[in-house]
Protein backbone atom coordinates (compact mmCIF):
# COMPACT_ATOMS: atom_id res chain seq x y z
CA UNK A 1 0.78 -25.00 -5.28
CA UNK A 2 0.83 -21.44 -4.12
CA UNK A 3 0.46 -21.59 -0.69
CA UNK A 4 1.60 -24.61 1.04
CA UNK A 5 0.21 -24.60 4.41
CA UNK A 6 1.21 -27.54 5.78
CA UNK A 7 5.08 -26.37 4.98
CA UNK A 8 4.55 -23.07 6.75
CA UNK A 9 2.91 -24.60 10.18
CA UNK A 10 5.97 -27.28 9.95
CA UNK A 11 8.21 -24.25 9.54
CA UNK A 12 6.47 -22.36 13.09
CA UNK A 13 6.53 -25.54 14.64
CA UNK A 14 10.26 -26.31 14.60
CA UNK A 15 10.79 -22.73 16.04
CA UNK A 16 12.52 -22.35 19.47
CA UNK A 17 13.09 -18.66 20.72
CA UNK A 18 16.02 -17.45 18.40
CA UNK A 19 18.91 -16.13 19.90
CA UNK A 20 20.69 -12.77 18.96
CA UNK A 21 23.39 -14.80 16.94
CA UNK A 22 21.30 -16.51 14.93
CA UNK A 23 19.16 -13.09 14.19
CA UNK A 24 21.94 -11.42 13.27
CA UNK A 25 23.23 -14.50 10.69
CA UNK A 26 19.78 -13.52 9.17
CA UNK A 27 19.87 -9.84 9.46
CA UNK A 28 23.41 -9.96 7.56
CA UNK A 29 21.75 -12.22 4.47
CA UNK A 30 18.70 -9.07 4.45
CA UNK A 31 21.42 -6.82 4.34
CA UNK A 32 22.47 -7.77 1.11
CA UNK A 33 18.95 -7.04 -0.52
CA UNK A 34 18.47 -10.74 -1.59
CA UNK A 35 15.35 -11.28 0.47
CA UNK A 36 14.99 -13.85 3.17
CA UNK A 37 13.62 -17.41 2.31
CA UNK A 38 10.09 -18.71 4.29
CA UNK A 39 12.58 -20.42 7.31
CA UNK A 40 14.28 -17.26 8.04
CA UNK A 41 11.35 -15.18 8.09
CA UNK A 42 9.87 -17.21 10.69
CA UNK A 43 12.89 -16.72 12.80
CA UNK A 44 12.45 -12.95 12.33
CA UNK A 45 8.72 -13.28 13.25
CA UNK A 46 8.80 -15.42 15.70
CA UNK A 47 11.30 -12.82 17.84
CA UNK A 48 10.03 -11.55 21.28
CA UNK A 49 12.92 -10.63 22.87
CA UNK A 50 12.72 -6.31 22.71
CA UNK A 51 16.50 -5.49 22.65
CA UNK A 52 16.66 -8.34 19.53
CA UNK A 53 13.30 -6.78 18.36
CA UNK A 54 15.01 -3.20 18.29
CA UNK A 55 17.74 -4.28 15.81
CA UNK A 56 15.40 -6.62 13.59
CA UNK A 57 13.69 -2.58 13.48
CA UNK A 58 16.78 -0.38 12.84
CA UNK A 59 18.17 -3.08 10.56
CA UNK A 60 14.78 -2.88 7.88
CA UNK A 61 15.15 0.75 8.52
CA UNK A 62 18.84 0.47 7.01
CA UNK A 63 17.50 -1.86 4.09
CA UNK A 64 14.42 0.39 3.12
CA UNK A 65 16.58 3.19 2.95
CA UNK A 66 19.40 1.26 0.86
CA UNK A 67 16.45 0.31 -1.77
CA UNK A 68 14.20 3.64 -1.63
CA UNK A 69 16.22 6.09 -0.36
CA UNK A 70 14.22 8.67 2.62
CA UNK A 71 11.31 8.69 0.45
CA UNK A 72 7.99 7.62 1.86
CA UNK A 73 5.07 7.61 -0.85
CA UNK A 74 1.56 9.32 -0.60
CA UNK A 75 -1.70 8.35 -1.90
CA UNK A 76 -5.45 8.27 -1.08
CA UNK A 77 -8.29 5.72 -1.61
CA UNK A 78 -11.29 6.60 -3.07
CA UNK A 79 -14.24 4.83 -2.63
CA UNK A 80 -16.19 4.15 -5.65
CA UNK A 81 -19.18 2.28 -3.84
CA UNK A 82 -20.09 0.37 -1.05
CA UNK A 83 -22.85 -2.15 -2.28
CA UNK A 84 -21.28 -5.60 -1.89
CA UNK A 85 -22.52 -9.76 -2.51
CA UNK A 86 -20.55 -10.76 -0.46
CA UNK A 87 -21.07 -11.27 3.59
CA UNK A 88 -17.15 -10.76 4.93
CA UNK A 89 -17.98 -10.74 8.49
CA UNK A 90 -15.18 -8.07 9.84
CA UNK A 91 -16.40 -5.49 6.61
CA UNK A 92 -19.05 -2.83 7.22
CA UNK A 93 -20.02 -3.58 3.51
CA UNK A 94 -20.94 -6.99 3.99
CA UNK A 95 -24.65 -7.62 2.68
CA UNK A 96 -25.93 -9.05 5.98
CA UNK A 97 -25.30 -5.12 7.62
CA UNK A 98 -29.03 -4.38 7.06
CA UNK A 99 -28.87 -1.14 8.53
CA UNK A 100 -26.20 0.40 6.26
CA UNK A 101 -26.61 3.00 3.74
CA UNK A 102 -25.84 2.31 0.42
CA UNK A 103 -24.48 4.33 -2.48
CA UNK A 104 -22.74 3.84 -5.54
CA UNK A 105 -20.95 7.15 -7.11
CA UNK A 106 -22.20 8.27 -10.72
CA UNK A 107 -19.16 9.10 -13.22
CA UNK A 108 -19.92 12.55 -12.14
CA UNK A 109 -19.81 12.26 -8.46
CA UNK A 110 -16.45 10.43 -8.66
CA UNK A 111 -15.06 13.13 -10.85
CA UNK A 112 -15.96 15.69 -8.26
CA UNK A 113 -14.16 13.43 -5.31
CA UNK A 114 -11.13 13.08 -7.71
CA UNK A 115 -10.42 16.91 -8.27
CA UNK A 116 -11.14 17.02 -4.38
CA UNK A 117 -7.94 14.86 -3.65
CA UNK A 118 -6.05 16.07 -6.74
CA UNK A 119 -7.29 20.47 -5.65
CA UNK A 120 -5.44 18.74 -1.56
CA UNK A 121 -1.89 17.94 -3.89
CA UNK A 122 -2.76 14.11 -4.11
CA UNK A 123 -1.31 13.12 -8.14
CA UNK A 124 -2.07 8.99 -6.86
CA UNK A 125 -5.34 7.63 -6.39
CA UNK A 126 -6.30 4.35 -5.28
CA UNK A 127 -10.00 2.96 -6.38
CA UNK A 128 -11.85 0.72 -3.93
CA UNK A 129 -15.47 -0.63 -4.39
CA UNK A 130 -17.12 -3.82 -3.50
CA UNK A 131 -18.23 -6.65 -5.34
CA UNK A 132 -21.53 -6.24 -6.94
CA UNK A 133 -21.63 -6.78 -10.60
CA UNK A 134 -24.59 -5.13 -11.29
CA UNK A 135 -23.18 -1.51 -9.67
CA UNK A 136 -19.44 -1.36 -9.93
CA UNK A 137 -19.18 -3.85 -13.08
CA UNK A 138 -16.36 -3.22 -15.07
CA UNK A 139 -17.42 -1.13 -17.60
CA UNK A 140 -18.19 1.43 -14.55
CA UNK A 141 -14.80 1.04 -13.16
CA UNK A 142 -13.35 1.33 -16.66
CA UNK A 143 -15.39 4.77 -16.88
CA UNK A 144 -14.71 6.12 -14.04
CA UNK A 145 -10.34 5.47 -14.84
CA UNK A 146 -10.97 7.20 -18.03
CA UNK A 147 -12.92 9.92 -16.45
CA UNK A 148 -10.61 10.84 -13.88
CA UNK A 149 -7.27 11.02 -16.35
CA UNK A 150 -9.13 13.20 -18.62
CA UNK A 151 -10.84 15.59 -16.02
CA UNK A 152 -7.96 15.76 -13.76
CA UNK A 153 -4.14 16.26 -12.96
CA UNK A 154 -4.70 12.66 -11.01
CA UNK A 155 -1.24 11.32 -12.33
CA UNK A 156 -1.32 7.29 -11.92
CA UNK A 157 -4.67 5.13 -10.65
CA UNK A 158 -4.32 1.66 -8.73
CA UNK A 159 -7.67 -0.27 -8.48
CA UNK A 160 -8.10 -2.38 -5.36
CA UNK A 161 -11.49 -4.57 -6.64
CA UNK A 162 -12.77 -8.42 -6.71
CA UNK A 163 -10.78 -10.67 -8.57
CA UNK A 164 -12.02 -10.79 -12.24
CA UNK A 165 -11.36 -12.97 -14.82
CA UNK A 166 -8.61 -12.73 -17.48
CA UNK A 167 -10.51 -10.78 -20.36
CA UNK A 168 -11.58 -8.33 -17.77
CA UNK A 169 -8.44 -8.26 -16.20
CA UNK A 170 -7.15 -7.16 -20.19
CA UNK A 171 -9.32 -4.42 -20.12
CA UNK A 172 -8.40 -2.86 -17.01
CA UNK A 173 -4.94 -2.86 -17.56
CA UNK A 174 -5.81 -1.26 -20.90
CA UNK A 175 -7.38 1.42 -19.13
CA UNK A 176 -4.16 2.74 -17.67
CA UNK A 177 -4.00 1.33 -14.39
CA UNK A 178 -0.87 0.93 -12.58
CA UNK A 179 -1.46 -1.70 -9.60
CA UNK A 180 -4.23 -4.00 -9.74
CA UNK A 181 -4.76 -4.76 -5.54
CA UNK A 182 -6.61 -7.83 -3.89
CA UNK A 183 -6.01 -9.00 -0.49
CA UNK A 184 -6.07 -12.68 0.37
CA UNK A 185 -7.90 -11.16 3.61
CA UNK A 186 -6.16 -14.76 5.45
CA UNK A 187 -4.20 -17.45 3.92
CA UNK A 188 -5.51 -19.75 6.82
CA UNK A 189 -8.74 -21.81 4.29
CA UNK A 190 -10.28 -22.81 7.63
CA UNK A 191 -10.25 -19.26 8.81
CA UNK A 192 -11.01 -18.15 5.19
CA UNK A 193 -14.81 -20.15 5.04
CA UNK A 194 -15.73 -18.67 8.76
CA UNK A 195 -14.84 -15.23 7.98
CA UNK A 196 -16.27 -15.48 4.30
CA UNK A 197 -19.76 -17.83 4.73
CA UNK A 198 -21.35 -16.50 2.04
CA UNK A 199 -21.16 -14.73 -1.45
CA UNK A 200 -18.16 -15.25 -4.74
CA UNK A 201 -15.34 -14.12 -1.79
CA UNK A 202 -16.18 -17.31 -0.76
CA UNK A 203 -14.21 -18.62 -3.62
CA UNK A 204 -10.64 -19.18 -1.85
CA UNK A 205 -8.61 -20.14 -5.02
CA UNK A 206 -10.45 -18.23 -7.00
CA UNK A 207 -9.39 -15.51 -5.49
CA UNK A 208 -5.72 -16.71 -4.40
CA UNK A 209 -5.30 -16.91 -8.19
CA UNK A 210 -5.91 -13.79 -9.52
CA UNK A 211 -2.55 -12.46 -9.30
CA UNK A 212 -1.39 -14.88 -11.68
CA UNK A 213 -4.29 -14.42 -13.62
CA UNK A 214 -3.60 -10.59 -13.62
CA UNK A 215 0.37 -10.89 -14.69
CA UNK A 216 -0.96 -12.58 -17.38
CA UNK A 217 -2.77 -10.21 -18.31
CA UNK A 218 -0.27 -7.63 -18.78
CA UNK A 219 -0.16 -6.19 -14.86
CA UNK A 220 3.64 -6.37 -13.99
CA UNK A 221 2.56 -4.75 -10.67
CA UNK A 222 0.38 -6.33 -8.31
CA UNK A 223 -0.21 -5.82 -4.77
CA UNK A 224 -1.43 -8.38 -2.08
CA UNK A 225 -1.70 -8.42 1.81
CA UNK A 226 -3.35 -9.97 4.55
CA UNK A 227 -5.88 -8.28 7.30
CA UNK A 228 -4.06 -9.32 10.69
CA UNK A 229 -6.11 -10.29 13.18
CA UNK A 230 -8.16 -12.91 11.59
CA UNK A 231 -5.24 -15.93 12.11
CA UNK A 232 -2.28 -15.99 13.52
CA UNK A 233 -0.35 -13.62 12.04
CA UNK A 234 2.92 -15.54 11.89
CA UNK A 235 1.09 -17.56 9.22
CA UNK A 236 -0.38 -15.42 7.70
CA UNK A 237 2.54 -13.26 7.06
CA UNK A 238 5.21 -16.22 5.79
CA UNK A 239 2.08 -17.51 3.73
CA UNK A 240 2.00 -13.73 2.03
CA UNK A 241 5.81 -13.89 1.46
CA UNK A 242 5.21 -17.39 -0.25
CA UNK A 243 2.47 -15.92 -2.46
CA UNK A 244 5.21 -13.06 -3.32
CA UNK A 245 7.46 -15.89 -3.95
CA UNK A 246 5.25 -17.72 -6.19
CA UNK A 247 4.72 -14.27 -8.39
CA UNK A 248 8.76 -13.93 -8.38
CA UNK A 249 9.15 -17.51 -10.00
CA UNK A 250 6.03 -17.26 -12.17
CA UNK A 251 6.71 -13.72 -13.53
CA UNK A 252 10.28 -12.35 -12.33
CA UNK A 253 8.51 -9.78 -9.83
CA UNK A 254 7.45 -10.27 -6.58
CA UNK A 255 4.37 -8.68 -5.32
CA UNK A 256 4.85 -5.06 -6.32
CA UNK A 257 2.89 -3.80 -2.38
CA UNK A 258 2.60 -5.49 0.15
CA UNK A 259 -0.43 -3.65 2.66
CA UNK A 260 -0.09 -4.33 6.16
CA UNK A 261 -3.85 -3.92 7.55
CA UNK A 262 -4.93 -4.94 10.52
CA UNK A 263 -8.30 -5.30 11.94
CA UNK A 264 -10.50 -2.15 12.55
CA UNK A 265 -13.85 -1.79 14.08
CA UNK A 266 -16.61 -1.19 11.58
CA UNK A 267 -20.44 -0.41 11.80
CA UNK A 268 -22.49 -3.60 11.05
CA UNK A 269 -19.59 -5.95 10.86
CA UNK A 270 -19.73 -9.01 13.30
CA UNK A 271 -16.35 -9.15 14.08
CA UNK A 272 -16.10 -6.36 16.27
CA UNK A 273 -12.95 -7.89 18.36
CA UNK A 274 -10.08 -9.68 16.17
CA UNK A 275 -9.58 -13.23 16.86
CA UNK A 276 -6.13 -13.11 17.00
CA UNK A 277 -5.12 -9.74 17.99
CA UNK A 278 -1.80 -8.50 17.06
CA UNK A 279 -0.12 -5.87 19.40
CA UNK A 280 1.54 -2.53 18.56
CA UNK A 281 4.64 -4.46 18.83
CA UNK A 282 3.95 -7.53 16.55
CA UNK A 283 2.55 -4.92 14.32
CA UNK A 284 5.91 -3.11 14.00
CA UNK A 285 7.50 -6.84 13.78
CA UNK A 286 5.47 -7.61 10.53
CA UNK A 287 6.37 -4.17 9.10
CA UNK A 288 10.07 -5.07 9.29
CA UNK A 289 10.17 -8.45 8.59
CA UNK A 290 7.94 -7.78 5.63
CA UNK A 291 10.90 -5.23 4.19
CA UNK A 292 13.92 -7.59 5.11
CA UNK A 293 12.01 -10.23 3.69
CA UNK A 294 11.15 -8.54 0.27
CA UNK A 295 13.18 -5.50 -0.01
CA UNK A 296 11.75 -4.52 -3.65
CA UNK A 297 8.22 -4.06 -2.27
CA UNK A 298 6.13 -0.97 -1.35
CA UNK A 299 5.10 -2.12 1.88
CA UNK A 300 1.85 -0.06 2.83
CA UNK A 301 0.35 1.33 5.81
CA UNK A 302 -3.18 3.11 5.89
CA UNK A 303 -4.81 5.39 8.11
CA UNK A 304 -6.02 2.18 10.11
CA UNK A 305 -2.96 2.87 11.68
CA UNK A 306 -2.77 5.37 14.66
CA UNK A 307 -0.63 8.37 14.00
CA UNK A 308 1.58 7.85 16.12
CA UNK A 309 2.37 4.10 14.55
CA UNK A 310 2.26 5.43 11.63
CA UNK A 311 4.91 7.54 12.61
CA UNK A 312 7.12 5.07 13.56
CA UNK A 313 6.77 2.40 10.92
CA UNK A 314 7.77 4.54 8.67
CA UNK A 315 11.56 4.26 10.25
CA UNK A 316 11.42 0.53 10.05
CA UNK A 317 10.62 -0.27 6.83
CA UNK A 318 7.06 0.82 5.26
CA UNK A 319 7.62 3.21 2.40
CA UNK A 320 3.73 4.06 1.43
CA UNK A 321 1.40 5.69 3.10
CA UNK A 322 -2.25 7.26 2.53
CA UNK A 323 -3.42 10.52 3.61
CA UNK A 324 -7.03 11.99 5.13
CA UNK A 325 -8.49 8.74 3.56
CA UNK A 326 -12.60 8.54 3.58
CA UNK A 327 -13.38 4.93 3.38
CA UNK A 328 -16.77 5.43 2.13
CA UNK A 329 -17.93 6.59 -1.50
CA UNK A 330 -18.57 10.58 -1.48
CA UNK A 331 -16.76 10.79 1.82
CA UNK A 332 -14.32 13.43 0.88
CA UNK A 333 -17.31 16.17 -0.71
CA UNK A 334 -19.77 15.14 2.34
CA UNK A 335 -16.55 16.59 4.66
CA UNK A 336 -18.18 19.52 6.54
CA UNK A 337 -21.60 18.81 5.34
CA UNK A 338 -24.51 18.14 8.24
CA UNK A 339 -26.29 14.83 7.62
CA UNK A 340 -27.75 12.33 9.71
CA UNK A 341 -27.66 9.69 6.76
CA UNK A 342 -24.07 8.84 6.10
CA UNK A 343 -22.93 5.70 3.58
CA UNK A 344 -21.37 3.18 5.83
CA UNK A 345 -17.66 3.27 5.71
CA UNK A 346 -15.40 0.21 5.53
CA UNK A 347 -14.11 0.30 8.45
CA UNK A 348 -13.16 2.98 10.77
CA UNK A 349 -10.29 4.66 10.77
CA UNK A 350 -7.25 5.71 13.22
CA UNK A 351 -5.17 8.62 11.72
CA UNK A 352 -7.14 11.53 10.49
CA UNK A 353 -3.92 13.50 9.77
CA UNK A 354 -4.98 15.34 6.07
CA UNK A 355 -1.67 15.40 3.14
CA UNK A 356 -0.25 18.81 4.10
CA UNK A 357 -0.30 17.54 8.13
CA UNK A 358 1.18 14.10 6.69
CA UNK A 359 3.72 15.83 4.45
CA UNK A 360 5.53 18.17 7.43
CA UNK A 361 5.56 15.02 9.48
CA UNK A 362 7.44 12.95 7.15
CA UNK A 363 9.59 16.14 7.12
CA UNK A 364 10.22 16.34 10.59
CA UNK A 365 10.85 12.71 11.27
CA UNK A 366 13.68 13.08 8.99
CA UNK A 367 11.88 11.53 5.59
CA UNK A 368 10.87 12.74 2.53
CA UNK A 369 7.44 12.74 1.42
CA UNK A 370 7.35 11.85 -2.46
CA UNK A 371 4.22 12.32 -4.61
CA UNK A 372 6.03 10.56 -7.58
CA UNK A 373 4.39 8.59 -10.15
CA UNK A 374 6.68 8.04 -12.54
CA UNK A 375 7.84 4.73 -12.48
CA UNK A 376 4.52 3.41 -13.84
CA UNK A 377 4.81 5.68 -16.85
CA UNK A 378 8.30 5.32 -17.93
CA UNK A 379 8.08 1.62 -17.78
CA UNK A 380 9.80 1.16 -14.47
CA UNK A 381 7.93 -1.45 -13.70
CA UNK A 382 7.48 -5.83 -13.08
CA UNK A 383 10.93 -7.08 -13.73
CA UNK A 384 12.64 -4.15 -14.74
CA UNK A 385 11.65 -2.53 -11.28
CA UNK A 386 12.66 -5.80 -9.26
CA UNK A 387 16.14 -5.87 -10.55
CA UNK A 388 17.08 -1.90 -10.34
CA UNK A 389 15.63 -1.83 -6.98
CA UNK A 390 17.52 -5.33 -5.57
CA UNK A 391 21.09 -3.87 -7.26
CA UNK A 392 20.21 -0.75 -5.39
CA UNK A 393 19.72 1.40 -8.86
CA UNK A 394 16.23 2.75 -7.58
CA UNK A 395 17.50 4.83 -4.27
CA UNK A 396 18.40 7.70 -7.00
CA UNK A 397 15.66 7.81 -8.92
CA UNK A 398 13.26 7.96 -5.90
CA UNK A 399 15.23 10.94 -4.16
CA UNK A 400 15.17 12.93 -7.08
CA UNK A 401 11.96 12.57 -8.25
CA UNK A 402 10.46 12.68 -4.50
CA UNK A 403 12.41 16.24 -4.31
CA UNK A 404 11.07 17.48 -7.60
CA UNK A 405 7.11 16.18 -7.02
CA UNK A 406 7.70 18.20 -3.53
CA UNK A 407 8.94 21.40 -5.24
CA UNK A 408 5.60 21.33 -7.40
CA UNK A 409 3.49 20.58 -4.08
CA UNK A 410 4.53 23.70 -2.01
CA UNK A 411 4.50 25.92 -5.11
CA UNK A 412 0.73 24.84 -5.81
CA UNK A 413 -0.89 23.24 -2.56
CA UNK A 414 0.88 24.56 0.57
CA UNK A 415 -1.56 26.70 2.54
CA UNK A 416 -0.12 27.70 5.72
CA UNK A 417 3.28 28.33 5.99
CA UNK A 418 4.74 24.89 5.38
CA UNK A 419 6.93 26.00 2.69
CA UNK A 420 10.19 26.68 5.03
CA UNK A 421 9.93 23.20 6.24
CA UNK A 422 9.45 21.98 2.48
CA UNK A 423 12.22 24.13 0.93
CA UNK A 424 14.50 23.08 4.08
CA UNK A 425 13.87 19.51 3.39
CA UNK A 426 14.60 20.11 -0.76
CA UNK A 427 17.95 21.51 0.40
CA UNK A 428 19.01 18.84 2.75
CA UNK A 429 17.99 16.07 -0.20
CA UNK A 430 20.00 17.84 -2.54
CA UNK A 431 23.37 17.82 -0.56
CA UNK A 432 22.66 14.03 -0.42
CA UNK A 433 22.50 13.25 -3.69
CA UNK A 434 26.11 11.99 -4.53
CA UNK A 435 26.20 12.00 -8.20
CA UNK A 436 26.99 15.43 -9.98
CA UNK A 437 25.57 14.61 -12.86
CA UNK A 438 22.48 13.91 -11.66
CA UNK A 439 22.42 16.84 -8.91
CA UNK A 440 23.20 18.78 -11.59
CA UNK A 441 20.13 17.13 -13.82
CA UNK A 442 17.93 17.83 -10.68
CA UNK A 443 18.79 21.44 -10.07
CA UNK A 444 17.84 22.09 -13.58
CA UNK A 445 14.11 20.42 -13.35
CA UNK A 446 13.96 22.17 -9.75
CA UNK A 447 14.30 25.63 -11.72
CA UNK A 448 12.16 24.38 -15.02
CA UNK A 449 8.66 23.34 -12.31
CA UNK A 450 9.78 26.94 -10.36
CA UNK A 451 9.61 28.60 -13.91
CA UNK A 452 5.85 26.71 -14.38
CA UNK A 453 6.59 23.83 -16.18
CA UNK A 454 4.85 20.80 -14.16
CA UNK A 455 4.71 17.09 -13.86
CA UNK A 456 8.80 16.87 -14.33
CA UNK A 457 10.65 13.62 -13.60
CA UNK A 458 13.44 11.77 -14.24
């Protein structure tokens, strides 16, 4: 059993307001990068005390920096199409939103919205498109991957899509794609069938199973999440560290990402109002307990998120962001066009900060903004990744490699005048990297991408 449910509400149930001793029992067990098991997460989540809250934060501050280092990764979504089967009542894609426009991108169109992100600095892409067979069948997705690696400096493509069956599942991950994505959208089934009345999504274990289904297949990176908002989120959130769980014992990596989305208005959708709201504060309580709980994961916040969240989750614990996302396929080459007949979007989003704006904020906040892609390409990945990132191996690699992708950014992408703040924030990474051998290794590749060489990594 993946998920058991009755175990988790048990779990809630028994839980009485913890006390700072007992929270800091647990904080001192996340400390040591082992993860936290489903009982002492729902201490952590179950926290409302603010001056407990505030060191549950600075602590998964402390532990994403032990495993990651300052870096915080960058990426974009782009939307391949948004015709969909299925009727998810909180998605402005669903089939019963009669008044939306619908368009799927040809090969060449999503070519032209790839050099968009990659001509903005963007080397990591992130394909979304919804589940209609006959449009975005696999042999289109498939096309489009190979058409963006040949036609563009795009370095590394994740695929967020419907689950798929294991042959498919093969031939995506021969494609070259790094993380294969599907959110679980609730864990709650009861909650599942209202939100999901009609359409394949309808499936619940069909579609709880196709992680395993895709780490059989040869993805040793996978990336899950739940929307919060539909359920409670305390379930929902020990239910997604089970699922990572389940992956660890099954395949010797928990979920590579973990997204943390929550509930966004979007044109056509019935839900206009989430169920179970979740505060700014419970929002910020997920982020961290999500990083104490599985220190090895990306944990990933998009531009759902207001700015100004976004700026501060990034000090507790989420390590990837996106950038100037368009949540509807052509958004980015319809920016500054007039037209009364826009595809619908997803769902509407909250921080419309573009990758050079997101870039000097990281900066500023004291972070380092990383375009790396590397560990999918030298093999840093599933199991391997899991156990140099829990012995605390991976910090290194990720500040080097985060300094070096920013060197190439502000030589080829900066536009006005955030090159001091770059080349200030290169300067301060390098006087903390410890090791003189690999300073020394750095300061070389710094010079070889100043020289022209490009896509340099270690």
């Amino acid at each position: 059993m993946i998920i058991d449910a009755k175990r988790i509400e048990n779990i809630l149930s028994d839980i009485k307001q913890p006390n700072a001793y007992e929270v800091d029992d647990i904080l001192a067990k996340a400390s040591l990068l082992n993860g936290l098991n489903l009982e002492d997460a729902a201490v952590l989540v179950s926290v409302e005390d603010p001056h407990i809250l505030k060191t549950i934060f600075i602590r998964a501050g402390e532990v994403k920096e032990k495993v990651f280092g300052k870096r915080i990764v960058l990426f974009a979504p782009l939307y391949l199409s948004n015709y969909c089967i299925n009727n998810c009542l909180y998605c402005g894609f669903r089939k019963g939103n009669k008044d939306a426009v619908r368009k799927a991108l040809s090969i060449d169109e999503v070519m032209q919205e790839a050099k968009i992100l990659e001509a903005k600095g963007f080397k990591r892409i992130l394909l979304v498109c919804g589940e209609e067979p006959k449009v975005s069948s696999m042999e289109y997705i498939i096309e489009a991957v190979d058409a963006i690696y040949k036609t563009t400096g795009i370095r590394i493509i994740h695929v967020n899509s419907p689950p798929m069956d294991s042959v498919d599942l093969k031939r995506l991950k021969a494609s070259g794609v790094g993380v294969y994505q599907v959110f679980q959208e609730t864990y709650h089934r009861p909650t599942y069938a209202l939100m999901h009345p009609s359409g394949k999504k309808r499936n619940y274990d069909y579609r709880l199973g196709v992680m395993d289904r895709a780490m059989e297949a040869g993805f040793e990176d996978v990336g899950i999440g739940s929307l919060l908002g539909l359920y409670d989120y305390k379930f929902d959130v020990l239910a997604t560290l089970a699922h990572s769980q389940h992956l660890f014992k099954r395949f010797g990596a928990y979920a590579h990402t973990i997204s943390v989305p929550r509930l966004r208005p979007a044109d056509g959708s019935s839900v206009k109002d989430a169920p179970f709201s979740v505060s700014d504060l419970e929002f910020k309580k997920v982020v961290a307990v999500y990083r104490l709980a599985v220190p090895c994961a990306g944990v990933v916040v998009s531009t759902r998120e207001a700015a100004v969240m976004r700026d501060e989750v990034i000090q507790i614990g989420a390590s990837q962001i996106s950038a100037g996302s368009k949540t509807e396929p052509g958004g980015y080459a319809s920016v500054g066009t007039v037209s009364t007949v826009q595809p619908v979007e997803q769902f509407s989003t909250n921080d419309h900060r573009g990758l050079e704006e997101m870039i000097a904020s990281i900066i500023r906040h004291g972070f380092m903004p990383s375009l790396c892609t590397t560990c999918y390409r030298v093999g840093r990945t599933g199991a391997d990744f899991t156990g140099k990132t829990l012995s605390g191996n991976m910090e290194k690699f990720c500040q080097a490699n985060a300094l070096l992708t920013l060197q190439e950014y502000l030589l080829d992408y900066v536009q006005n005048g955030a090159r001091e703040l770059g080349e200030s924030a290169i300067e301060k990474g390098l006087q903390e990297i410890k090791e003189t051998g690999l300073k020394k290794e750095v300061l070389k590749k710094l010079d070889e991408i100043r020289q022209g060489k490009r896509d340099v990594f270690l």
